[in-house]
N, C-alpha and C. Protein backbone atom coordinates (compact mmCIF):
# COMPACT_ATOMS: atom_id res chain seq x y z
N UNK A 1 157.11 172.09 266.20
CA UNK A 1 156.66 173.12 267.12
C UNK A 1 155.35 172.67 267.74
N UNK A 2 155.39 172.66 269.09
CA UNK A 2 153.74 172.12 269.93
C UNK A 2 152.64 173.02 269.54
N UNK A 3 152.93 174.23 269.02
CA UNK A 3 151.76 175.68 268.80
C UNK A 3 150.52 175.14 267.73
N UNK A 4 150.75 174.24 267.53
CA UNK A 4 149.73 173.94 266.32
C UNK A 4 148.13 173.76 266.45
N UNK A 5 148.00 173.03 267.77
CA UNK A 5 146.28 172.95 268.34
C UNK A 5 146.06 174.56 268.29
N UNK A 6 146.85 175.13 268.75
CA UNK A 6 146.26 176.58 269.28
C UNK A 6 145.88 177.65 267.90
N UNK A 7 144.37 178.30 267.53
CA UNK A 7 143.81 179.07 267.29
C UNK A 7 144.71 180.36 267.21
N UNK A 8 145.84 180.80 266.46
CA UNK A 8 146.50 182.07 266.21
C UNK A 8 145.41 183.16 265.79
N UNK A 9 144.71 183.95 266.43
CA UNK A 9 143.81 185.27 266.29
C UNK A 9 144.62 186.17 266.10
N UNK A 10 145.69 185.89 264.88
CA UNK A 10 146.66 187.55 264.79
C UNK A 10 145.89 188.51 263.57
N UNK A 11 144.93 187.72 262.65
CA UNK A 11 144.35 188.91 261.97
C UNK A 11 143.34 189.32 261.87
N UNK A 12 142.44 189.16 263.13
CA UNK A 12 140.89 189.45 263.46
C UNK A 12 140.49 190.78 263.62
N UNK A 13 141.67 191.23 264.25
CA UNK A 13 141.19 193.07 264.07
C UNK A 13 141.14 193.24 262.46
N UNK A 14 142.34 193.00 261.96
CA UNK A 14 142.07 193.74 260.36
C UNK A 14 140.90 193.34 259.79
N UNK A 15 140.60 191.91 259.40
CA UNK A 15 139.72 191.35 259.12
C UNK A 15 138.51 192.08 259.05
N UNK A 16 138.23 192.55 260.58
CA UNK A 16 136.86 193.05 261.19
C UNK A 16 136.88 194.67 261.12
N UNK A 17 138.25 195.46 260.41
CA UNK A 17 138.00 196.71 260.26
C UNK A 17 137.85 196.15 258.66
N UNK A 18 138.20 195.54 257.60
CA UNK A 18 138.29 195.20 256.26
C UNK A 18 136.87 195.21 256.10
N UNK A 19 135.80 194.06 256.74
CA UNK A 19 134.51 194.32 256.57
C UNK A 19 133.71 195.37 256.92
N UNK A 20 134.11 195.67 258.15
CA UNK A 20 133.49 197.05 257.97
C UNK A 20 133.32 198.25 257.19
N UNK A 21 135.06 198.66 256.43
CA UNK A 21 135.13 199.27 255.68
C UNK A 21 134.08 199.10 254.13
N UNK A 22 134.19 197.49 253.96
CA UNK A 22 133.53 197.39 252.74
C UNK A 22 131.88 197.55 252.83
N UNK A 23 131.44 197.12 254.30
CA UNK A 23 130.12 196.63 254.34
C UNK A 23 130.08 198.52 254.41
N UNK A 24 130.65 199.58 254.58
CA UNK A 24 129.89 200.86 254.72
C UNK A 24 130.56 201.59 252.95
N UNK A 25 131.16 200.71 252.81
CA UNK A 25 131.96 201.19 250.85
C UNK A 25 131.05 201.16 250.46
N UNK A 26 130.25 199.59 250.55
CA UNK A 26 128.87 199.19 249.72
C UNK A 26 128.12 199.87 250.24
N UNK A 27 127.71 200.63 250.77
CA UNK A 27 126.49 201.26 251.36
C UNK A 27 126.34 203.03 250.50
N UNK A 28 127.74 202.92 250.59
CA UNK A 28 127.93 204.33 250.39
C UNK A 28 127.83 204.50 248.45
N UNK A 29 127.90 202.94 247.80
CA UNK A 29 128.41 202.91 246.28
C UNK A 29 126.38 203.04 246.19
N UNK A 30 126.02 202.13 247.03
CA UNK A 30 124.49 202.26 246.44
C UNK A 30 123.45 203.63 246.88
N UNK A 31 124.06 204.66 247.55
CA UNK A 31 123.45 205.65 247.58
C UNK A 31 124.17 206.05 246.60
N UNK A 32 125.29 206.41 246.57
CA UNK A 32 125.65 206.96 245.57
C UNK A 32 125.06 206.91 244.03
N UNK A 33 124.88 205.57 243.28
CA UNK A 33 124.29 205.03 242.23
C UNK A 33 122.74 205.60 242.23
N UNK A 34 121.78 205.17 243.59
CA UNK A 34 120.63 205.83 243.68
C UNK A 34 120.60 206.94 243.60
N UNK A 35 121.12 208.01 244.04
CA UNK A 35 120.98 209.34 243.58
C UNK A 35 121.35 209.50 242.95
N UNK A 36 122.15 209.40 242.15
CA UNK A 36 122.60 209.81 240.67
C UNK A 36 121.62 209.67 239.80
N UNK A 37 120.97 208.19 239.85
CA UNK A 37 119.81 207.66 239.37
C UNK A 37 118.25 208.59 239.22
N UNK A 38 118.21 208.97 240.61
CA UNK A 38 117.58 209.64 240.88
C UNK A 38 117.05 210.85 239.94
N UNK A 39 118.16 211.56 240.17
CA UNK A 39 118.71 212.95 239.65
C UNK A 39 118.00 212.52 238.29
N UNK A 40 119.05 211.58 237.51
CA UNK A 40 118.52 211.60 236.13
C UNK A 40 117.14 211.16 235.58
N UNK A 41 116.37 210.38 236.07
CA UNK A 41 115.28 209.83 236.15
C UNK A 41 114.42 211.30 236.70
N UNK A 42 114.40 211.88 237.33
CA UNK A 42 113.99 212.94 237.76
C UNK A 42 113.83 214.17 236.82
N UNK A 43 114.94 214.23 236.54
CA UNK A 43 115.37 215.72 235.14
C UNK A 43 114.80 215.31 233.89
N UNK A 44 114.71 214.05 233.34
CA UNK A 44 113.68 213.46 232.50
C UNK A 44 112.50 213.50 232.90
N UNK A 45 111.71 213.24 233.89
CA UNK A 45 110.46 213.61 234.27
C UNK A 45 109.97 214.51 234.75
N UNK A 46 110.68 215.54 234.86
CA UNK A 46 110.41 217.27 234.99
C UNK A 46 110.55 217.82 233.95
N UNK A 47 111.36 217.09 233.12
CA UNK A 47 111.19 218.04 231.71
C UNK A 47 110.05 217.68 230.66
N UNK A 48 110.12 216.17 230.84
CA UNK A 48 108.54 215.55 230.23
C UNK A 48 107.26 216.16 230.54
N UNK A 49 107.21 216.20 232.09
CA UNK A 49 105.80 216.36 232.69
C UNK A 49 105.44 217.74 232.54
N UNK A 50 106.71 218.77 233.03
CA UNK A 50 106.30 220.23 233.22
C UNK A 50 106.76 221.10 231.76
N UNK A 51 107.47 220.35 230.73
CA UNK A 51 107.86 220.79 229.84
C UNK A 51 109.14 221.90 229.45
N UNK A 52 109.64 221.61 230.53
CA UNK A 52 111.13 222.16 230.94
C UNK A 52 111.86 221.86 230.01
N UNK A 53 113.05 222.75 229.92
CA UNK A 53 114.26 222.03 229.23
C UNK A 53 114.99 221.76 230.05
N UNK A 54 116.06 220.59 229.41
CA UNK A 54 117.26 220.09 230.87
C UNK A 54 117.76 220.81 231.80
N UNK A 55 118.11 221.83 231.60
CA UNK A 55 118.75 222.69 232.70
C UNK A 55 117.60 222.65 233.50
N UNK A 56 117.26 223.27 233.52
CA UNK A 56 115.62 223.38 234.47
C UNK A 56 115.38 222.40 235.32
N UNK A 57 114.69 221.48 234.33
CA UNK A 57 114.39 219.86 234.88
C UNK A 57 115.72 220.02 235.46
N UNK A 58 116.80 219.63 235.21
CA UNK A 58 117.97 219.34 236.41
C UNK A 58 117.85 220.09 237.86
N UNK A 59 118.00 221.26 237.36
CA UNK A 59 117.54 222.31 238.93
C UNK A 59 116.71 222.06 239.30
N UNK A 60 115.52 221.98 238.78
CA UNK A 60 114.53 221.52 239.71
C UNK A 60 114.45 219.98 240.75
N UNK A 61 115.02 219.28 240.15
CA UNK A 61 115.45 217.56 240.44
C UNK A 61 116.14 218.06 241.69
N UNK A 62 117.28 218.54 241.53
CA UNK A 62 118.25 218.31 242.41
C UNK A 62 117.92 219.70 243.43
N UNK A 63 117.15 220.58 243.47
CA UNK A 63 116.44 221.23 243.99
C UNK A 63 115.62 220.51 245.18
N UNK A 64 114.58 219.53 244.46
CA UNK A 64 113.49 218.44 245.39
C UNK A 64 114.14 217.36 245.94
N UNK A 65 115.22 217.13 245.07
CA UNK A 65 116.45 215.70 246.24
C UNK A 65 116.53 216.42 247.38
N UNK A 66 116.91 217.60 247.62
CA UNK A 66 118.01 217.76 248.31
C UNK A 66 116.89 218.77 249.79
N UNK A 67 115.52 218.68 249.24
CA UNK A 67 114.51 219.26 249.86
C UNK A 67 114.45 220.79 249.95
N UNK A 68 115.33 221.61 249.63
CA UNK A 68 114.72 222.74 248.96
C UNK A 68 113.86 223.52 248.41
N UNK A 69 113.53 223.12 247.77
CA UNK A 69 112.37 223.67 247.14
C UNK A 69 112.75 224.66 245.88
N UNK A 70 111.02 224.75 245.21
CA UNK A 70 111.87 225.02 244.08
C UNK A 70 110.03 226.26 243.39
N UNK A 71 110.05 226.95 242.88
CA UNK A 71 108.78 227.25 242.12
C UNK A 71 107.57 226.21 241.65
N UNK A 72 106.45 226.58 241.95
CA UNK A 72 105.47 226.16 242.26
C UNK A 72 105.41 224.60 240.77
N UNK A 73 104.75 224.28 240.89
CA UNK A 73 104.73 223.33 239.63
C UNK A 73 103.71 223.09 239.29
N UNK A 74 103.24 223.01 237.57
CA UNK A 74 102.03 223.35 237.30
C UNK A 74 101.30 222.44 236.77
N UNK A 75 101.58 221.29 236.57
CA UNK A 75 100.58 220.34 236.89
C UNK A 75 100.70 218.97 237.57
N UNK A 76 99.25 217.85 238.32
CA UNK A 76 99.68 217.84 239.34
C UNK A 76 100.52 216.29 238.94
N UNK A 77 100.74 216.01 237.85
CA UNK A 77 101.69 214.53 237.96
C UNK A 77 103.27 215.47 238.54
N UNK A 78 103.62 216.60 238.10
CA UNK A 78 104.89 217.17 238.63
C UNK A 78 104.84 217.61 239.87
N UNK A 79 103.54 217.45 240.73
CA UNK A 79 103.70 217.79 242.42
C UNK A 79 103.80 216.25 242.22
N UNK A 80 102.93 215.18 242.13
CA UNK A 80 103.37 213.78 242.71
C UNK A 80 104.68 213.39 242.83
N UNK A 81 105.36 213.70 241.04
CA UNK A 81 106.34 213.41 241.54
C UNK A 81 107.82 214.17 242.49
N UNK A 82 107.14 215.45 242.35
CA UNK A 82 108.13 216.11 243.59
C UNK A 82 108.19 215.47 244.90
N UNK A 83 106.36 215.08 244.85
CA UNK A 83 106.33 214.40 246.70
C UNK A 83 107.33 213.15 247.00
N UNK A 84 107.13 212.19 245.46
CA UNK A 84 107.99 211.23 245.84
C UNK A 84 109.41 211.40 245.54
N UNK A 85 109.76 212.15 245.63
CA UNK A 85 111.40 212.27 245.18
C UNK A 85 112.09 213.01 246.25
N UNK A 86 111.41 213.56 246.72
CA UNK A 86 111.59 214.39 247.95
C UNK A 86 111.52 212.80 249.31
N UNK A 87 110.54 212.12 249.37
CA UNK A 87 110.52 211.29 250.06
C UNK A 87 111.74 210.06 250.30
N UNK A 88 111.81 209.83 248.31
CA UNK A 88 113.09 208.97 248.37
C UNK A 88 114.45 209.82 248.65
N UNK A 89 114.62 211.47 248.65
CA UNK A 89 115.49 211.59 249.17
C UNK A 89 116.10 211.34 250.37
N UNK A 90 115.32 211.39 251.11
CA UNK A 90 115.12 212.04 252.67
C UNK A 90 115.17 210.58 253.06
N UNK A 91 114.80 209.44 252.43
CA UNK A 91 115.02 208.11 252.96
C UNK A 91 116.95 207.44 252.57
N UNK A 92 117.22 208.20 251.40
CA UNK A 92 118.41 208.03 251.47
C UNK A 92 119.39 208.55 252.38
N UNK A 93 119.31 209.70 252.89
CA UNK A 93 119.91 210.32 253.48
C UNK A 93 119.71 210.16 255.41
N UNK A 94 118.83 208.95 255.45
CA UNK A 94 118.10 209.05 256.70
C UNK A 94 119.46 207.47 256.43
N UNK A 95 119.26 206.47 255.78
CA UNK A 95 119.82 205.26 255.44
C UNK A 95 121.23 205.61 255.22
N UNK A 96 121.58 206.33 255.05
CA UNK A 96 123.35 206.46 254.81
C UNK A 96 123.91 207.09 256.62
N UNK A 97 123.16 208.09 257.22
CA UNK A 97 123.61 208.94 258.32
C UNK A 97 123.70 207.88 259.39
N UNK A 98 122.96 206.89 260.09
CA UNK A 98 123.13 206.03 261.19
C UNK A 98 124.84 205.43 260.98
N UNK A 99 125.51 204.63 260.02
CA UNK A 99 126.33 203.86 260.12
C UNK A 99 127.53 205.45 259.97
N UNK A 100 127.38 206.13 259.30
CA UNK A 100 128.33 207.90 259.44
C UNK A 100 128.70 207.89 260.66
N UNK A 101 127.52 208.13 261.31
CA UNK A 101 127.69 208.46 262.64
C UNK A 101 128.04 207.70 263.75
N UNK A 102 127.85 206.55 263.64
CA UNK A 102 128.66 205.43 264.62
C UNK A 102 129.96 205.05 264.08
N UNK A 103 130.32 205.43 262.96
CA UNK A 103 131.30 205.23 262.88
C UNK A 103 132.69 206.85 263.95
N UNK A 104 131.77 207.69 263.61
CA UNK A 104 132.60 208.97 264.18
C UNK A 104 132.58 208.79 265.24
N UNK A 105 131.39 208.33 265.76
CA UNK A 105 131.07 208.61 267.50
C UNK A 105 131.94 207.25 267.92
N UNK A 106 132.57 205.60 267.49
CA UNK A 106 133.07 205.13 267.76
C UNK A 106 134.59 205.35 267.93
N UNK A 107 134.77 206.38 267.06
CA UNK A 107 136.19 206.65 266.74
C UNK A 107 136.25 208.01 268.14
N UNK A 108 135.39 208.18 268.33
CA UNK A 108 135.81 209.48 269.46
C UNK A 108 135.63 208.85 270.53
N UNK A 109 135.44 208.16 270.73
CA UNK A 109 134.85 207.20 272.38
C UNK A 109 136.32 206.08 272.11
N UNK A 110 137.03 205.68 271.25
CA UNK A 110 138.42 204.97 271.44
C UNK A 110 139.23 205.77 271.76
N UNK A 111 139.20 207.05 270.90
CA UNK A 111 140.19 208.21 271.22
C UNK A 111 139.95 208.45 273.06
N UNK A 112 138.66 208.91 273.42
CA UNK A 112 138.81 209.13 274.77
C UNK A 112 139.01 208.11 275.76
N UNK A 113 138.72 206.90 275.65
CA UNK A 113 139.26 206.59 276.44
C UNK A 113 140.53 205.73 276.57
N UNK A 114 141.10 205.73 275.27
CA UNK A 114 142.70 205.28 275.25
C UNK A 114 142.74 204.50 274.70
N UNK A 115 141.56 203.50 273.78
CA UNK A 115 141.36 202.17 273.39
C UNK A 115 142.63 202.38 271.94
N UNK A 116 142.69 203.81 271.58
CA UNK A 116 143.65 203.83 270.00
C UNK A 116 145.14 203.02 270.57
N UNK A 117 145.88 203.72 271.36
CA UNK A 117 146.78 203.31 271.76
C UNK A 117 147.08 201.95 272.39
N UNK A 118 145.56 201.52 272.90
CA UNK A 118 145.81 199.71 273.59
C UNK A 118 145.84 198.77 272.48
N UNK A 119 145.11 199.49 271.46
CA UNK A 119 144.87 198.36 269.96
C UNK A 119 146.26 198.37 269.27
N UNK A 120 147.03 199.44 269.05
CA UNK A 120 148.30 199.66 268.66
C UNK A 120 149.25 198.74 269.88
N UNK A 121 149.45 198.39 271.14
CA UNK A 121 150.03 197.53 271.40
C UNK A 121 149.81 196.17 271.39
N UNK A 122 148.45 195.95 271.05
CA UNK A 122 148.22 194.54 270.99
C UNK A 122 147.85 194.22 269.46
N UNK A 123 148.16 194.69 268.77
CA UNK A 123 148.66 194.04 267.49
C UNK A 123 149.98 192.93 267.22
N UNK A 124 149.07 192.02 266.70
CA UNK A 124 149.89 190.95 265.93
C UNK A 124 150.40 190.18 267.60
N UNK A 125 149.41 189.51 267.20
CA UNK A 125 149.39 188.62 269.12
C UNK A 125 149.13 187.52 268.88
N UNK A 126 149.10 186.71 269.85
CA UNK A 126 148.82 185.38 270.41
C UNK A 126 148.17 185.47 271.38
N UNK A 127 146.57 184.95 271.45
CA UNK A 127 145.85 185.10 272.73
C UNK A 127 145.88 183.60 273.04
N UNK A 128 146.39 183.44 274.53
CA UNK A 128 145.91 182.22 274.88
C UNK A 128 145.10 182.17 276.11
N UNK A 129 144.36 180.88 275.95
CA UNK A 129 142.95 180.93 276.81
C UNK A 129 143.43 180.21 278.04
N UNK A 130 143.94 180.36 279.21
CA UNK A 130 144.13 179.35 279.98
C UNK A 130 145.50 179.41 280.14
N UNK A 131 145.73 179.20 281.82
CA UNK A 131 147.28 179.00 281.78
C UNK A 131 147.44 177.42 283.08
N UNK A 132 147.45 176.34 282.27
CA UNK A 132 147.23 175.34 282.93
C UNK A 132 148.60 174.49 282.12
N UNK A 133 147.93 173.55 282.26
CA UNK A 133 149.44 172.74 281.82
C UNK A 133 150.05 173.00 279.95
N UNK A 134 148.59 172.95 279.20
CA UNK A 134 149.21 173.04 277.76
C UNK A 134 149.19 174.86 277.79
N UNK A 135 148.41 175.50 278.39
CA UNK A 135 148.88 177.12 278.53
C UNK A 135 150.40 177.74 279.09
N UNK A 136 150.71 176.93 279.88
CA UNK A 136 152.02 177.24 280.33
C UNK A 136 153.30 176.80 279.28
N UNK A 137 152.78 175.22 279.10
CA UNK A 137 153.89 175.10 277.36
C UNK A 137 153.87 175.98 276.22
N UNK A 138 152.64 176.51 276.40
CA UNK A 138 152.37 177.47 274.91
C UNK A 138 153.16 178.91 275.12
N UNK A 139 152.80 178.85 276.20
CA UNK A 139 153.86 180.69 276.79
C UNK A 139 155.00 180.26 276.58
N UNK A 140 155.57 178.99 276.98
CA UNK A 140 157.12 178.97 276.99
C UNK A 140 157.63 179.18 275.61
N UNK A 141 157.16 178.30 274.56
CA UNK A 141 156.89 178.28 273.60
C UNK A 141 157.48 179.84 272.68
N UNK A 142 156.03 180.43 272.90
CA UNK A 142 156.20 181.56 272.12
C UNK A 142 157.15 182.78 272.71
N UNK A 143 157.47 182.56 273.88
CA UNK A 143 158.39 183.22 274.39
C UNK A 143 160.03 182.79 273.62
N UNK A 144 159.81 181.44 273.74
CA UNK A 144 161.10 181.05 272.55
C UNK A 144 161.50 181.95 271.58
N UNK A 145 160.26 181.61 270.80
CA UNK A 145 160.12 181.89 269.56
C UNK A 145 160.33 183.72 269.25
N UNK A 146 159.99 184.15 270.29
CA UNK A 146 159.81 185.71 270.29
C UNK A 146 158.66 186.65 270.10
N UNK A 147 157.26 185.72 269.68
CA UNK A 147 156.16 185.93 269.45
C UNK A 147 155.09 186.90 270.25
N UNK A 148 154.72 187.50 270.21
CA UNK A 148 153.97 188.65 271.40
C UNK A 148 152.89 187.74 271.53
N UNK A 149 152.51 188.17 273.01
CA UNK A 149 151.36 186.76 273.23
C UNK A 149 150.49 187.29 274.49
N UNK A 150 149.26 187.31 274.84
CA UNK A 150 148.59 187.60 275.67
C UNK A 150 147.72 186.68 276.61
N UNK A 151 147.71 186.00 277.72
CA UNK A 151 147.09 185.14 278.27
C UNK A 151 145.96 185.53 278.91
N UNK A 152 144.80 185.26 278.42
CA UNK A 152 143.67 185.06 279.40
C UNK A 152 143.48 183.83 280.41
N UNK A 153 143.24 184.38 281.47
CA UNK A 153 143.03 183.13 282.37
C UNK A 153 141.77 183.63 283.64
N UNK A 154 141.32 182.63 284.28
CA UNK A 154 140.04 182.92 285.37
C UNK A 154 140.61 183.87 286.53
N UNK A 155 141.75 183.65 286.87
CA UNK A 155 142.13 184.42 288.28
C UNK A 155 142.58 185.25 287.90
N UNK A 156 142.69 186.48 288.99
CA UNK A 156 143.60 187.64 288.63
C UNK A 156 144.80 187.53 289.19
N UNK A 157 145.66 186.12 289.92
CA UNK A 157 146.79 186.69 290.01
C UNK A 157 147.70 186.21 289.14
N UNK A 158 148.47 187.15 288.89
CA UNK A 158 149.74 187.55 288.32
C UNK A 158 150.28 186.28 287.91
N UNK A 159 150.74 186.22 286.53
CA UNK A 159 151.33 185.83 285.92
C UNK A 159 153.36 186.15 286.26
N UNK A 160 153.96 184.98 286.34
CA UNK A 160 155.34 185.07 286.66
C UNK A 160 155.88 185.61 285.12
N UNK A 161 157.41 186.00 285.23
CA UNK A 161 157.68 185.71 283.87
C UNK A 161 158.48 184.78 283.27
């Protein structure tokens, strides 16, 4: 078969939704882990500092994660650490929302303007660059073969079939 020089790009979409998915999995496993972390590291040091018992310390923790607020606190290592826990919340939640949201707002901007349905026909393709002498063997080629195939080339006119 002559197809062999040619660069087959049939699994670059998946590929590039696969990383994405993972690069925002991982994003989402280490907030996740951090606040949990949080929480508990927190409910231990509300119950240490202010002399709470767990329940408490917990409510109160997940009270100041989540920026709420909670009854006054009575001494001041338990305001410090409200300030900073409150801070590392609000940085988690500032660090998880950007990639959320481009992900929704990308998915509504394909929906509108038709890109869902163009990606669904051009799955599992053959792009070729050029329709010159080894571009024209390569179409014949995969036309043989039965292969779906898409030609880029410099001019806009029309391709025969």
């Amino acid at each position: 078969m002559r197809l062999q020089p040619f660069l087959v790009i049939n699994d670059l979409k998946k590929r590039l939704a696969q990383f994405n998915a993972k690069k925002l999995r991982d994003k989402f496993t280490i907030v996740i882990v951090g606040l949990v972390s949080l929480v508990v590291f927190s409910t231990v040091a509300f119950s240490f500092l202010e002399g709470l018992d767990l329940v408490d310390a917990f409510h109160l923790a997940v009270a100041t994660i989540t920026t709420i607020g909670y009854a006054p606190l009575e001494t001041a290592y338990g305001k410090v650490l409200s300030t900073i826990i409150v801070i590392i919340g609000i940085g988690f939640i500032f660090w998880i929302l950007p990639p959320l949201l481009e992900t929704r707002v990308k998915e509504s901007l394909e929906e509108e303007l038709g890109l869902v349905k163009a990606k669904k026909e051009f799955e599992n393709h053959v792009i070729i660059c050029g329709y010159g002498d080894v571009g024209s063997v390569a179409v014949e080629d995969l036309n043989a073969i039965g292969t779906n195939f898409v030609v880029i080339k410099r001019t806009q006119k029309k391709l025969e079939n």
